[in-house]
C-alpha atoms as a PDB file:
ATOM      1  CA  UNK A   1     215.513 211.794 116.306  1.00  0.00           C
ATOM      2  CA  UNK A   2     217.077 213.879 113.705  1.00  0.00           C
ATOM      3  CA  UNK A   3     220.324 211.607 114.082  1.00  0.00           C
ATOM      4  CA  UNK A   4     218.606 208.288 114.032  1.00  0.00           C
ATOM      5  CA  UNK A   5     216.765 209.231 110.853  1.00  0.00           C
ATOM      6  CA  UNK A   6     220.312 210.028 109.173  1.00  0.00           C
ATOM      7  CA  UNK A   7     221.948 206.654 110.231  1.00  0.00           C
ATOM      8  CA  UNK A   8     218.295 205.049 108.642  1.00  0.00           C
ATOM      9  CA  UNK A   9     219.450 206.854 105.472  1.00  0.00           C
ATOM     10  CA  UNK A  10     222.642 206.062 105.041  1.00  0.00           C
ATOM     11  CA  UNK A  11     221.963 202.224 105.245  1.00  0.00           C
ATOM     12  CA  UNK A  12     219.659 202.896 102.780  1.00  0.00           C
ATOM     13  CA  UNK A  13     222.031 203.779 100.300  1.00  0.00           C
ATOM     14  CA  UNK A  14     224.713 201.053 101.521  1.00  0.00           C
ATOM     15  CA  UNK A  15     221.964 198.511 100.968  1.00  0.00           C
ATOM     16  CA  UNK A  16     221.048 200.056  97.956  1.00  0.00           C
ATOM     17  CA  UNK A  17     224.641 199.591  96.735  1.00  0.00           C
ATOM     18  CA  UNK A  18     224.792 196.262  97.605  1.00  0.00           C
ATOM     19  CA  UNK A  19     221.669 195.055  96.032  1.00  0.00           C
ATOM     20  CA  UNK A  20     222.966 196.975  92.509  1.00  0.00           C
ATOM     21  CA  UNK A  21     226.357 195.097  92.718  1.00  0.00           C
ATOM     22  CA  UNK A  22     224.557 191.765  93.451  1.00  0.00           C
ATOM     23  CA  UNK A  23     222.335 192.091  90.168  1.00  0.00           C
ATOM     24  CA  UNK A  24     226.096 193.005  88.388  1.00  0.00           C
ATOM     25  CA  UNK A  25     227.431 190.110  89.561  1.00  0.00           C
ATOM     26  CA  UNK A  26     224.838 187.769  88.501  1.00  0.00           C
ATOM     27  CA  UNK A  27     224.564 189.508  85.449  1.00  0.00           C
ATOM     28  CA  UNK A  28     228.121 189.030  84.723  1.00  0.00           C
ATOM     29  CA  UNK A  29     228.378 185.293  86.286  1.00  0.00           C
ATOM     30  CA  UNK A  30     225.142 184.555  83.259  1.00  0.00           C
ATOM     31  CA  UNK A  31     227.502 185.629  80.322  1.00  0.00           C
ATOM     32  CA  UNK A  32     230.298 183.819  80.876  1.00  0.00           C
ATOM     33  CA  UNK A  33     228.992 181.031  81.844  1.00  0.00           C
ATOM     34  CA  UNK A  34     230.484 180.038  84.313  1.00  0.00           C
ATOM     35  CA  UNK A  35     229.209 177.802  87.685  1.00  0.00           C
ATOM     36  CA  UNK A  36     229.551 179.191  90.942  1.00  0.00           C
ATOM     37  CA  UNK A  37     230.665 182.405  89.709  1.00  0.00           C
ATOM     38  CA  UNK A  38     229.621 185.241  91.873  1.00  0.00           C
ATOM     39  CA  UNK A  39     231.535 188.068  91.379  1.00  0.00           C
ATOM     40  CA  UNK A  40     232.740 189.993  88.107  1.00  0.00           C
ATOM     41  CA  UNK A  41     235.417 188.863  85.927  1.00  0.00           C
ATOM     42  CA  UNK A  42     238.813 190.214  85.606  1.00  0.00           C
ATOM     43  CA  UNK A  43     238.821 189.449  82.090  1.00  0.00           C
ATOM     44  CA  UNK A  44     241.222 189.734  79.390  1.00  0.00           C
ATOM     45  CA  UNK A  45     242.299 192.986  78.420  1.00  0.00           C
ATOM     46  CA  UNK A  46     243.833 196.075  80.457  1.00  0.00           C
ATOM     47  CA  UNK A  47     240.721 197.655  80.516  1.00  0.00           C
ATOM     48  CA  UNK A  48     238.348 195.040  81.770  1.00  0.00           C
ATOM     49  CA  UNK A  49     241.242 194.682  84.324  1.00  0.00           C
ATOM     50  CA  UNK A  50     241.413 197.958  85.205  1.00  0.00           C
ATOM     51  CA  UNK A  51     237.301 198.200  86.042  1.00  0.00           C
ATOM     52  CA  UNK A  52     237.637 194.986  88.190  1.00  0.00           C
ATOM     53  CA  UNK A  53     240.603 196.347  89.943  1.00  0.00           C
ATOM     54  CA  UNK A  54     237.870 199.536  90.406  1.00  0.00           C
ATOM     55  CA  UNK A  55     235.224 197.749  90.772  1.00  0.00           C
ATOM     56  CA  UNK A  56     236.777 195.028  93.758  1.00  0.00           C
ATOM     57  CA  UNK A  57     238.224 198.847  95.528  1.00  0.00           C
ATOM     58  CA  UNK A  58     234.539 200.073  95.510  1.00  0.00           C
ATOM     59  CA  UNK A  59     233.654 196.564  97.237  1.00  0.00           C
ATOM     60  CA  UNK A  60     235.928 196.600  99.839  1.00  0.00           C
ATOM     61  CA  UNK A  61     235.069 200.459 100.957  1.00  0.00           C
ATOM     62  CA  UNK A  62     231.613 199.015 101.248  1.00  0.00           C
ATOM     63  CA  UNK A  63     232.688 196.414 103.127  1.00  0.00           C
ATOM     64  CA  UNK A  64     234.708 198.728 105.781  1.00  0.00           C
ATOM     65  CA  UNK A  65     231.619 200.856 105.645  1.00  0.00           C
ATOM     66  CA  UNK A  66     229.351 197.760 106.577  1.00  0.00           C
ATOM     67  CA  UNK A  67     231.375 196.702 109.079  1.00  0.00           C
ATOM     68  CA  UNK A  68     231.329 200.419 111.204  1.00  0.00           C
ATOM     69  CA  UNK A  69     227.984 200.683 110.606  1.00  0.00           C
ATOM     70  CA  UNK A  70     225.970 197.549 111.443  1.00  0.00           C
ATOM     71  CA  UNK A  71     228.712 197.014 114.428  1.00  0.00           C
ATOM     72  CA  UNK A  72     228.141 200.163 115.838  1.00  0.00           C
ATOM     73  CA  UNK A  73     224.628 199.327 115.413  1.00  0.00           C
ATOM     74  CA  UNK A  74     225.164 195.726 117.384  1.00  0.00           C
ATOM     75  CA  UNK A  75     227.132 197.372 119.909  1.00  0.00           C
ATOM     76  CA  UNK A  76     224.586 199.972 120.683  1.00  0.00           C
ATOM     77  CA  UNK A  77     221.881 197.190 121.060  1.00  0.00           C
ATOM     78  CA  UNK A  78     223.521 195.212 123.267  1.00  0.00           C
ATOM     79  CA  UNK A  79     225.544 197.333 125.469  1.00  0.00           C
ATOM     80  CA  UNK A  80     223.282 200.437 125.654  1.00  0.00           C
ATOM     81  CA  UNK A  81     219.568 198.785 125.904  1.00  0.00           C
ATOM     82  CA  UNK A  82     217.254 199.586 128.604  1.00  0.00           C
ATOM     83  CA  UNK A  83     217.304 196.182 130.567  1.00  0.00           C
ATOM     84  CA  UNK A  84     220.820 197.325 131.603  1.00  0.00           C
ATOM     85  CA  UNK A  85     220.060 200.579 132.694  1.00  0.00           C
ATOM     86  CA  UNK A  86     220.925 202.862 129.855  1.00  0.00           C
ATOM     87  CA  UNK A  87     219.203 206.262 129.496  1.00  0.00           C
ATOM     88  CA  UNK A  88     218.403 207.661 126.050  1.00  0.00           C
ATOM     89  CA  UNK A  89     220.306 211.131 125.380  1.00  0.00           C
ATOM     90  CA  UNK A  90     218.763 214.263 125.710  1.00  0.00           C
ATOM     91  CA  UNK A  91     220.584 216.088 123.004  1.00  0.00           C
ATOM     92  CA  UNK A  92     219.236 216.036 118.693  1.00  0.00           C
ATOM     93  CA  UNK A  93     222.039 217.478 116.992  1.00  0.00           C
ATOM     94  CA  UNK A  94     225.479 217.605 116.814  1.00  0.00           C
ATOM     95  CA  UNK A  95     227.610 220.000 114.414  1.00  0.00           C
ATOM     96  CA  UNK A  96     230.292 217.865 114.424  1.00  0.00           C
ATOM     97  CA  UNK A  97     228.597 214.439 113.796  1.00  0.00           C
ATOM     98  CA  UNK A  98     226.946 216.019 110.989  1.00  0.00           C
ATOM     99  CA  UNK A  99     230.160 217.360 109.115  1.00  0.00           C
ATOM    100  CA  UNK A 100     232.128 214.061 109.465  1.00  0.00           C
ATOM    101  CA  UNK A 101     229.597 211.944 107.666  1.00  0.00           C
ATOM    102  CA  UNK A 102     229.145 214.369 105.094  1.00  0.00           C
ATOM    103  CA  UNK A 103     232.637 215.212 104.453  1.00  0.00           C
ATOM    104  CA  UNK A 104     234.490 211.750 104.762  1.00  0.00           C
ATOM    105  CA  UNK A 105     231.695 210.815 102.004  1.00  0.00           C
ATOM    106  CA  UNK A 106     231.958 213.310  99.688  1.00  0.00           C
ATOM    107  CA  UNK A 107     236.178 212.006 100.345  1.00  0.00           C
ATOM    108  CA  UNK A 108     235.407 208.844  99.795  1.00  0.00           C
ATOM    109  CA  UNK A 109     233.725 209.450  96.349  1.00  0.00           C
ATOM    110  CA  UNK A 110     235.844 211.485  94.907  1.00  0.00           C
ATOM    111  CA  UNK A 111     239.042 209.080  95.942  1.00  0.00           C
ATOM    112  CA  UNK A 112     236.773 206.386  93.923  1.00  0.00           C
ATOM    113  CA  UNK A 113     235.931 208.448  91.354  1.00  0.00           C
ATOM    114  CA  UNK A 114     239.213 209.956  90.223  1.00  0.00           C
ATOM    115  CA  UNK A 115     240.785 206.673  88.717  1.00  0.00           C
ATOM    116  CA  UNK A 116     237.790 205.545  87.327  1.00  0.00           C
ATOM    117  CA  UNK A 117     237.164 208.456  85.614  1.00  0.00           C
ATOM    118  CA  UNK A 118     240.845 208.037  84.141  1.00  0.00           C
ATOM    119  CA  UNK A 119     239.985 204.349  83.091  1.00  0.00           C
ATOM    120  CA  UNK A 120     236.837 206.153  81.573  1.00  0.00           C
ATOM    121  CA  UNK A 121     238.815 208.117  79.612  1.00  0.00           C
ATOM    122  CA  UNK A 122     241.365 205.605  78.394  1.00  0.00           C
ATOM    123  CA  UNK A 123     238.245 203.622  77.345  1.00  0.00           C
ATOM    124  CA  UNK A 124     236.624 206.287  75.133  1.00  0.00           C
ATOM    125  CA  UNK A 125     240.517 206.847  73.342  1.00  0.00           C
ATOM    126  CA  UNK A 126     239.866 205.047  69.989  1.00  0.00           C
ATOM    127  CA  UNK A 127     242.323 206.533  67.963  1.00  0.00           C
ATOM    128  CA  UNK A 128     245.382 205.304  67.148  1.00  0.00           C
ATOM    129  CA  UNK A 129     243.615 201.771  66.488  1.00  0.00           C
ATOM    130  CA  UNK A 130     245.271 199.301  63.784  1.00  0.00           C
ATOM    131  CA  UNK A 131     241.876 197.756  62.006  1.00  0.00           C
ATOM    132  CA  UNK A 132     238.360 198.787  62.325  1.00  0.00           C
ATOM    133  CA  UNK A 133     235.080 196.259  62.707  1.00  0.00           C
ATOM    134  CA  UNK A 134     231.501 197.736  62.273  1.00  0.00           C
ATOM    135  CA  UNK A 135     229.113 195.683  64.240  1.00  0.00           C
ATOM    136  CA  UNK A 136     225.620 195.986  63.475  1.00  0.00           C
ATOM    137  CA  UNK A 137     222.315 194.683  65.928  1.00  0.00           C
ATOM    138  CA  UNK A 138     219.705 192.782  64.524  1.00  0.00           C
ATOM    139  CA  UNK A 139     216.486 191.319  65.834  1.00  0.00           C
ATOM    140  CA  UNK A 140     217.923 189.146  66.660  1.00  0.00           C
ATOM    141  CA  UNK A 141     221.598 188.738  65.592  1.00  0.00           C
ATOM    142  CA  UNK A 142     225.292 190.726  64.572  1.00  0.00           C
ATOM    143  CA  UNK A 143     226.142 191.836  61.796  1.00  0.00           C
ATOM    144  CA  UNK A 144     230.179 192.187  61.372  1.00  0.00           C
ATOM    145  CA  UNK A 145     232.028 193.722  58.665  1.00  0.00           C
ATOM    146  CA  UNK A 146     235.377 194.428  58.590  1.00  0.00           C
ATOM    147  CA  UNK A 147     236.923 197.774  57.253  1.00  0.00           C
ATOM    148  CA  UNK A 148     240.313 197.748  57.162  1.00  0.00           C
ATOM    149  CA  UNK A 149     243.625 196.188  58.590  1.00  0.00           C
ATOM    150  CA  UNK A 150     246.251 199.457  58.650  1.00  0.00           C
ATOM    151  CA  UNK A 151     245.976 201.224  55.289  1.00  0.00           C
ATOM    152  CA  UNK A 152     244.612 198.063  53.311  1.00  0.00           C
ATOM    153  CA  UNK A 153     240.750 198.149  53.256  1.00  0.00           C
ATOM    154  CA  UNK A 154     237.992 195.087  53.307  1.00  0.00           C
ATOM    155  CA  UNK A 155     235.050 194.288  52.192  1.00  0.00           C
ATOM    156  CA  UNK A 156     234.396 191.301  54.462  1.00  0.00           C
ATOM    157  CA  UNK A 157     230.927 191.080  55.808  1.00  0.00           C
ATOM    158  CA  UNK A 158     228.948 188.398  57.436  1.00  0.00           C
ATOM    159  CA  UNK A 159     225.559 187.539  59.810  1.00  0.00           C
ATOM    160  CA  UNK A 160     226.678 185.877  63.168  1.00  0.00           C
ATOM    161  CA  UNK A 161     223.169 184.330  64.692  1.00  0.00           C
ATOM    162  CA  UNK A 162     222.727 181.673  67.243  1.00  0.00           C
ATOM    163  CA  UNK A 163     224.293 178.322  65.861  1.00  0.00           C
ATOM    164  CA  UNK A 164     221.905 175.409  64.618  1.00  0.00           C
ATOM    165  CA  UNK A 165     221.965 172.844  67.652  1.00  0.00           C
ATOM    166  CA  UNK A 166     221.148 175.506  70.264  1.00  0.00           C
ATOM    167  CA  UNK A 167     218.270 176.991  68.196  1.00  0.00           C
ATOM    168  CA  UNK A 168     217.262 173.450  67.706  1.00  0.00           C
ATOM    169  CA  UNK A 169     217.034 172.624  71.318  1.00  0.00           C
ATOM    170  CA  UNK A 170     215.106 176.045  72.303  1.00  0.00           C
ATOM    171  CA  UNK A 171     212.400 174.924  70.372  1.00  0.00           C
ATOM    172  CA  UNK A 172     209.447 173.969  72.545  1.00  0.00           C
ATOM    173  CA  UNK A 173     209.037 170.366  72.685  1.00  0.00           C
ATOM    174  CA  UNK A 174     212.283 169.610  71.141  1.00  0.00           C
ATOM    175  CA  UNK A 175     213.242 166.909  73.575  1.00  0.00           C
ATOM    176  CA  UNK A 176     216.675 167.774  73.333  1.00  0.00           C
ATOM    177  CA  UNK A 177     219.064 168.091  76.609  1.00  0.00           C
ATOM    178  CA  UNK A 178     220.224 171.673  76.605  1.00  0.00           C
ATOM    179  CA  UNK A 179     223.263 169.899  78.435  1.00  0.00           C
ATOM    180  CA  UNK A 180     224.136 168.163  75.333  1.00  0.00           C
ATOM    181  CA  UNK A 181     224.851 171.461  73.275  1.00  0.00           C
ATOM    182  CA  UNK A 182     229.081 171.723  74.247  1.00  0.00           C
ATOM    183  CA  UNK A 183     231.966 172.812  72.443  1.00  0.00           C
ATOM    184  CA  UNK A 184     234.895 170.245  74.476  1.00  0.00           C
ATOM    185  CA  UNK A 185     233.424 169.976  78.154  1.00  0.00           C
ATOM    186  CA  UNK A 186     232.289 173.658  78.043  1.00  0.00           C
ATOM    187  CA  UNK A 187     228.263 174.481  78.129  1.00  0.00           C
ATOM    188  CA  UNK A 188     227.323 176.468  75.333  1.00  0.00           C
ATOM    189  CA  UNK A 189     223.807 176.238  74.975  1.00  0.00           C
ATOM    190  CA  UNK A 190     222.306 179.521  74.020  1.00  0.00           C
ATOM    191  CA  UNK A 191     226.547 180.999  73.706  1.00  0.00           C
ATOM    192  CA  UNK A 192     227.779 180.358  70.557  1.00  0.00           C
ATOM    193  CA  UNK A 193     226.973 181.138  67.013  1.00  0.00           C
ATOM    194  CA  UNK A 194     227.805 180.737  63.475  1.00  0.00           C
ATOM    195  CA  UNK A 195     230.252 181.981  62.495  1.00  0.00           C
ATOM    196  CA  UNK A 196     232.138 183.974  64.829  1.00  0.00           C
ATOM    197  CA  UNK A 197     233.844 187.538  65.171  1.00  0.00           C
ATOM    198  CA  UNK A 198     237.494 186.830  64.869  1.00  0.00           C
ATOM    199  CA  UNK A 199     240.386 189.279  65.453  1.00  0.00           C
ATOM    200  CA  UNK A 200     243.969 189.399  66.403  1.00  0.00           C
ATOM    201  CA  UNK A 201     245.711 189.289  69.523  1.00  0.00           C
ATOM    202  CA  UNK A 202     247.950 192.296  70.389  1.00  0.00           C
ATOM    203  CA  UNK A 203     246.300 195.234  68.406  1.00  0.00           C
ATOM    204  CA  UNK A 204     243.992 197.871  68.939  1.00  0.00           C
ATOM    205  CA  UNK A 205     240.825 197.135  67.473  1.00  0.00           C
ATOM    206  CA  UNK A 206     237.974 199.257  66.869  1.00  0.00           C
ATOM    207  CA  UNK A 207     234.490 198.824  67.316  1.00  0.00           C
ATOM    208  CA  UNK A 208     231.897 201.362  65.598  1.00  0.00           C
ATOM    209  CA  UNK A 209     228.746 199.830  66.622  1.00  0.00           C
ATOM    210  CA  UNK A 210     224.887 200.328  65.606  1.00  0.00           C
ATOM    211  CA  UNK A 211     221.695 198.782  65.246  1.00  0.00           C
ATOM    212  CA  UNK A 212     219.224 198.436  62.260  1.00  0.00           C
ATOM    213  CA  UNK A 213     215.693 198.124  63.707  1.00  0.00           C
ATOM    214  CA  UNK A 214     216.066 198.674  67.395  1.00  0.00           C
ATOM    215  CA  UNK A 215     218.030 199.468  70.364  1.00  0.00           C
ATOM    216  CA  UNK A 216     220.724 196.445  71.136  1.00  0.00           C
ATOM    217  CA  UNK A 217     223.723 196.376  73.341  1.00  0.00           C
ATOM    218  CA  UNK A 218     226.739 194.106  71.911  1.00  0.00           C
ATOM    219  CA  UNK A 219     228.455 192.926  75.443  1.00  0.00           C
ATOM    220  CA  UNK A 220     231.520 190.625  76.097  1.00  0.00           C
ATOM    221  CA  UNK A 221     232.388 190.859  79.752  1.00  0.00           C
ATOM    222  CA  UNK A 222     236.062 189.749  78.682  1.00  0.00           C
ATOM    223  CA  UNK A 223     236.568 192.627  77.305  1.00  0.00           C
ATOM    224  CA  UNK A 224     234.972 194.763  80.055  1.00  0.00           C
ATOM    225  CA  UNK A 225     232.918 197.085  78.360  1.00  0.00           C
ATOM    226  CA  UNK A 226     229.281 197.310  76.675  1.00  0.00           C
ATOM    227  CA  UNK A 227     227.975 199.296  73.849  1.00  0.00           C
ATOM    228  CA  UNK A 228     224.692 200.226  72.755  1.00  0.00           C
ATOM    229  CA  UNK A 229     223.757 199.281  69.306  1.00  0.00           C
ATOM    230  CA  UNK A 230     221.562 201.989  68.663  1.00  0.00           C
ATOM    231  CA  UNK A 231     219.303 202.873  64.852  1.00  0.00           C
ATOM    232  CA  UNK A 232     220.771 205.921  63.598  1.00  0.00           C
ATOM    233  CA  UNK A 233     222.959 206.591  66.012  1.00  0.00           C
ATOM    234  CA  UNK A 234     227.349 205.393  65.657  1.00  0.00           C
ATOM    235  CA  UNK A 235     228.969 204.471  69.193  1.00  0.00           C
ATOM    236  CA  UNK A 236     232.638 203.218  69.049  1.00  0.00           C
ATOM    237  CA  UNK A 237     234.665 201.237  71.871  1.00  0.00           C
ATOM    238  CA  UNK A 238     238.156 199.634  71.532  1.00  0.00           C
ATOM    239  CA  UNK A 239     240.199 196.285  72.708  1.00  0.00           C
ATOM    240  CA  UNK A 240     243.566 194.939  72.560  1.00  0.00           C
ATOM    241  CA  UNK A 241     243.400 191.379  73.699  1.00  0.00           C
ATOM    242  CA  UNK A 242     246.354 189.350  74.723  1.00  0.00           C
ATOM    243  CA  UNK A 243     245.846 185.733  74.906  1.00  0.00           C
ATOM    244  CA  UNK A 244     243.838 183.631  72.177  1.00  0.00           C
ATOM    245  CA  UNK A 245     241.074 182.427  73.252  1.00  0.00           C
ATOM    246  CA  UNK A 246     237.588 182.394  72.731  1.00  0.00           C
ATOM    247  CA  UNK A 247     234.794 184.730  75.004  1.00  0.00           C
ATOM    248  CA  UNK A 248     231.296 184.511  74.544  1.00  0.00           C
ATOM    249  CA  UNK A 249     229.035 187.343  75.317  1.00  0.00           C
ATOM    250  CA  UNK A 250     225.138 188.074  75.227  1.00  0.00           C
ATOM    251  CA  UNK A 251     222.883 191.385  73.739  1.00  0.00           C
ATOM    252  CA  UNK A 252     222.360 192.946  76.974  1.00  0.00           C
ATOM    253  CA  UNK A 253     219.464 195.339  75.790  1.00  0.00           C
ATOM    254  CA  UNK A 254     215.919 194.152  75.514  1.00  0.00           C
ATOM    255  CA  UNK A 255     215.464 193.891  72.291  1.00  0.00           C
ATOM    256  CA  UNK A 256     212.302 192.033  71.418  1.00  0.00           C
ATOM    257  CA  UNK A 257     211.109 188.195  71.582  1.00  0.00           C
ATOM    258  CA  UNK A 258     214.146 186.701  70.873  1.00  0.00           C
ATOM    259  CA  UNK A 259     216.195 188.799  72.714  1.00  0.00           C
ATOM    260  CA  UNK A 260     217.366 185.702  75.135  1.00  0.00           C
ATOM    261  CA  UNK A 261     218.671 184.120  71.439  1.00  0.00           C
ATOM    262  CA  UNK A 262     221.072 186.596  70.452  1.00  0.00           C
ATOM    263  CA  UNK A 263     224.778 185.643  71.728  1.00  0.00           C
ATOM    264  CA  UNK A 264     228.487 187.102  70.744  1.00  0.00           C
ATOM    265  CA  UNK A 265     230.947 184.765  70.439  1.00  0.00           C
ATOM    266  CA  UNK A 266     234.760 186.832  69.620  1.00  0.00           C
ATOM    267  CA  UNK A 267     237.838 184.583  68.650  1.00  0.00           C
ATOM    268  CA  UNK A 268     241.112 185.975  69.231  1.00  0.00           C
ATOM    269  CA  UNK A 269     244.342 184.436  66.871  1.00  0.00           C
ATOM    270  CA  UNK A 270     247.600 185.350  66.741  1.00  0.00           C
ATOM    271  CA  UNK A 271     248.248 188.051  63.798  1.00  0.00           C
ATOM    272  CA  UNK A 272     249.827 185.851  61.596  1.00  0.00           C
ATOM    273  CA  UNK A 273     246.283 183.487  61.768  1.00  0.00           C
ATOM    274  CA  UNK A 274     244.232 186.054  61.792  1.00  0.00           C
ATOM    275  CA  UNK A 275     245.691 187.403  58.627  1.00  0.00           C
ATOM    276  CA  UNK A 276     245.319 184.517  57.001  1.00  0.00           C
ATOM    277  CA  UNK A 277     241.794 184.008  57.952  1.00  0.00           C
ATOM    278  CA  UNK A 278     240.790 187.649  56.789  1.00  0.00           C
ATOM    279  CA  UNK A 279     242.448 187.109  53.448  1.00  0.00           C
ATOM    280  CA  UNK A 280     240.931 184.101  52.802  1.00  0.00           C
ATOM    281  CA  UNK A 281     237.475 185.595  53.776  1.00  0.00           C
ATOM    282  CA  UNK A 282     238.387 188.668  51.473  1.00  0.00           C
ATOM    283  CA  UNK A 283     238.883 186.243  48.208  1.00  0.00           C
ATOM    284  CA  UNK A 284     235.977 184.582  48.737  1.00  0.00           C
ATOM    285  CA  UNK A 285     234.008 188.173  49.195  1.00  0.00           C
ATOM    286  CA  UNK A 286     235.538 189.240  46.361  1.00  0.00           C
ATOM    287  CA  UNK A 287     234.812 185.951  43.840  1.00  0.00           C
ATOM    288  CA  UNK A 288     230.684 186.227  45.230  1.00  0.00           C
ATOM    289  CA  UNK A 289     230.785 190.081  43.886  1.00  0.00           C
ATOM    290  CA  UNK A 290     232.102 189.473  40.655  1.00  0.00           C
ATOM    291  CA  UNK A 291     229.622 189.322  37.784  1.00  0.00           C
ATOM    292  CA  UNK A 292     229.051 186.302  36.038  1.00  0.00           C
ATOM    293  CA  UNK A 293     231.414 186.100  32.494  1.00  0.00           C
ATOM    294  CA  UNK A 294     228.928 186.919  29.763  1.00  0.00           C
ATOM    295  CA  UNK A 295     228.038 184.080  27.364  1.00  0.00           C
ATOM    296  CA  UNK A 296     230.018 184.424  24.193  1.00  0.00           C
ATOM    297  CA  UNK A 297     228.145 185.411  21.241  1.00  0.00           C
ATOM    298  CA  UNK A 298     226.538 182.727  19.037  1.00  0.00           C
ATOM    299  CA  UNK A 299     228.194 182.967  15.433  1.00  0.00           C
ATOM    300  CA  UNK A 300     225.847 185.404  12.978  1.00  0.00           C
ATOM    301  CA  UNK A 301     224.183 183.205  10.178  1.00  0.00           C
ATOM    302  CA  UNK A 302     225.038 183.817   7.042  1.00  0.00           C
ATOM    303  CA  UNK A 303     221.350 185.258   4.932  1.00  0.00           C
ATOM    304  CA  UNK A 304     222.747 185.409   1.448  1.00  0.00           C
ATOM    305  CA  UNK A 305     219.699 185.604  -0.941  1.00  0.00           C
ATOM    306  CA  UNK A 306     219.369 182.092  -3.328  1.00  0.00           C
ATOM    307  CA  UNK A 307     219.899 183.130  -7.288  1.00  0.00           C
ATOM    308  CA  UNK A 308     216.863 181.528  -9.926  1.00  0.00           C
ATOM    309  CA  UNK A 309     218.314 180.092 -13.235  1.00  0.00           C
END
């Protein structure tokens, strides 16, 4: 019946929903690395709170949506089978049916959509940013250089690549414990690297981000957004994190053997640190550029021509 086949449908997309936010979820649950964790993180910035606050609205409307399906569902089963007498309508199509559950969708979606689209915007709004950081994909680490604080420009660049005791442990037939590798009591085998991104707390930094050789994706679920590092190509994101800390993140493109190897580790200091850090970093930049001081010349040798008699 032409009903029965639209109800078969529109389980099919709720289940496909679900299955899609279960592979999010233990996507997101991998990065952080956390135990037990099932669903997305909040995070640490307005906009990573802003897509969970989306995202967890989105859940619950599947939930309702669950709930009035598969119970009418249950309810029809047991209270309209044959062995008690029911008899199956006569009747294939109903106007009316057919308008609700196409309208209150099309609602539905567009009462979801409107305030993420406004988070999407707000997310793509890099101006007004107070330093800029060009991240660059490699197979198979970051690249991180740092353009300028305000008006005052750097020249600060660095390679961030998986630190020495994970890639020690990965190797096959290392027999070391990847339950060993911790920074404090927190597992960090395969999630931390040397040295880290570091940037301040409390200002808008910018992100223009691209890769070298192939497509990457640099991806901090803290910050709750990813960007593709692609060859060529210049994407840009923002954050403004609030509380120093440190969050770990993974490439979250395919990007080749090593692609499992590649993690992004961000440290967030006060201003007043980070400054301090970035200056330092900046004088020692600046002493590797400068040239070597040339020898001094060796005195000339006086060739005076010896006199006979």
């Amino acid at each position: 019946m032409k009903c029965a086949g639209l109800l078969r449908s529109k389980l099919g997309v709720f289940n496909g929903v679900c299955g899609a936010a279960l592979v999010a979820f233990a996507s997101a649950a991998h990065a952080v690395a956390e135990p037990w964790q099932l669903n997305m993180t909040p995070g640490v910035t307005q906009t990573s709170r802003e897509v969970y606050q989306i995202h967890m609205w989105a859940f619950y409307v599947c939930c309702v949506i669950g709930v009035i399906v598969f119970g009418a569902m249950i309810w029809a089963m047991i209270f309209h089978r044959k062995s008690r007498g029911a008899v199956a309508a006569t009747w294939s199509h109903s106007t009316k049916v057919e308008a609700v559950w196409t309208v209150l969708p099309i609602l539905i979606l567009v009462a979801l959509a409107a305030p993420a689209t406004t988070v999407m915007i707000n997310m793509a709004h890099s101006d007004d940013s107070q330093m800029t950081v060009k991240i660059t994909g490699y197979q198979w680490k970051w690249g991180y250089d740092y353009i300028n604080v305000g008006d005052k420009p750097y020249h600060v660049h660095f390679i961030s690549r998986l630190d020495t005791k994970s890639d020690a442990t990965r190797q096959l037939k290392s027999g070391l414990n990847p339950w060993d590798v911790k920074q404090g009591n927190e597992q960090t085998y395969l999630l931390d690297v040397d040295p880290p991104l570091v940037i301040p707390t409390d200002t808008k930094v910018r992100f223009v981000v691209t890769g070298d050789d192939v497509i990457h994706a640099w991806w901090v679920p803290q910050l709750g957004w990813k960007q593709d590092a692609i060859p060529g190509i210049i994407n840009d994101d923002w954050t403004n994190i609030h509380e120093p800390g440190i969050y770990r993140g993974q490439c979250a493109e395919l990007c080749g053997q090593d692609h499992g190897f590649m993690p992004i580790v961000v440290v967030a200091k006060p201003m007043a640190e980070f400054q301090k850090w970035l200056d330092e970093q900046e004088a020692a930049a600046t002493r590797a550029a400068a040239p070597a001081a040339a020898p001094a010349p060796a005195p000339a040798t006086p060739t005076g021509n010896a006199s006979n008699g």
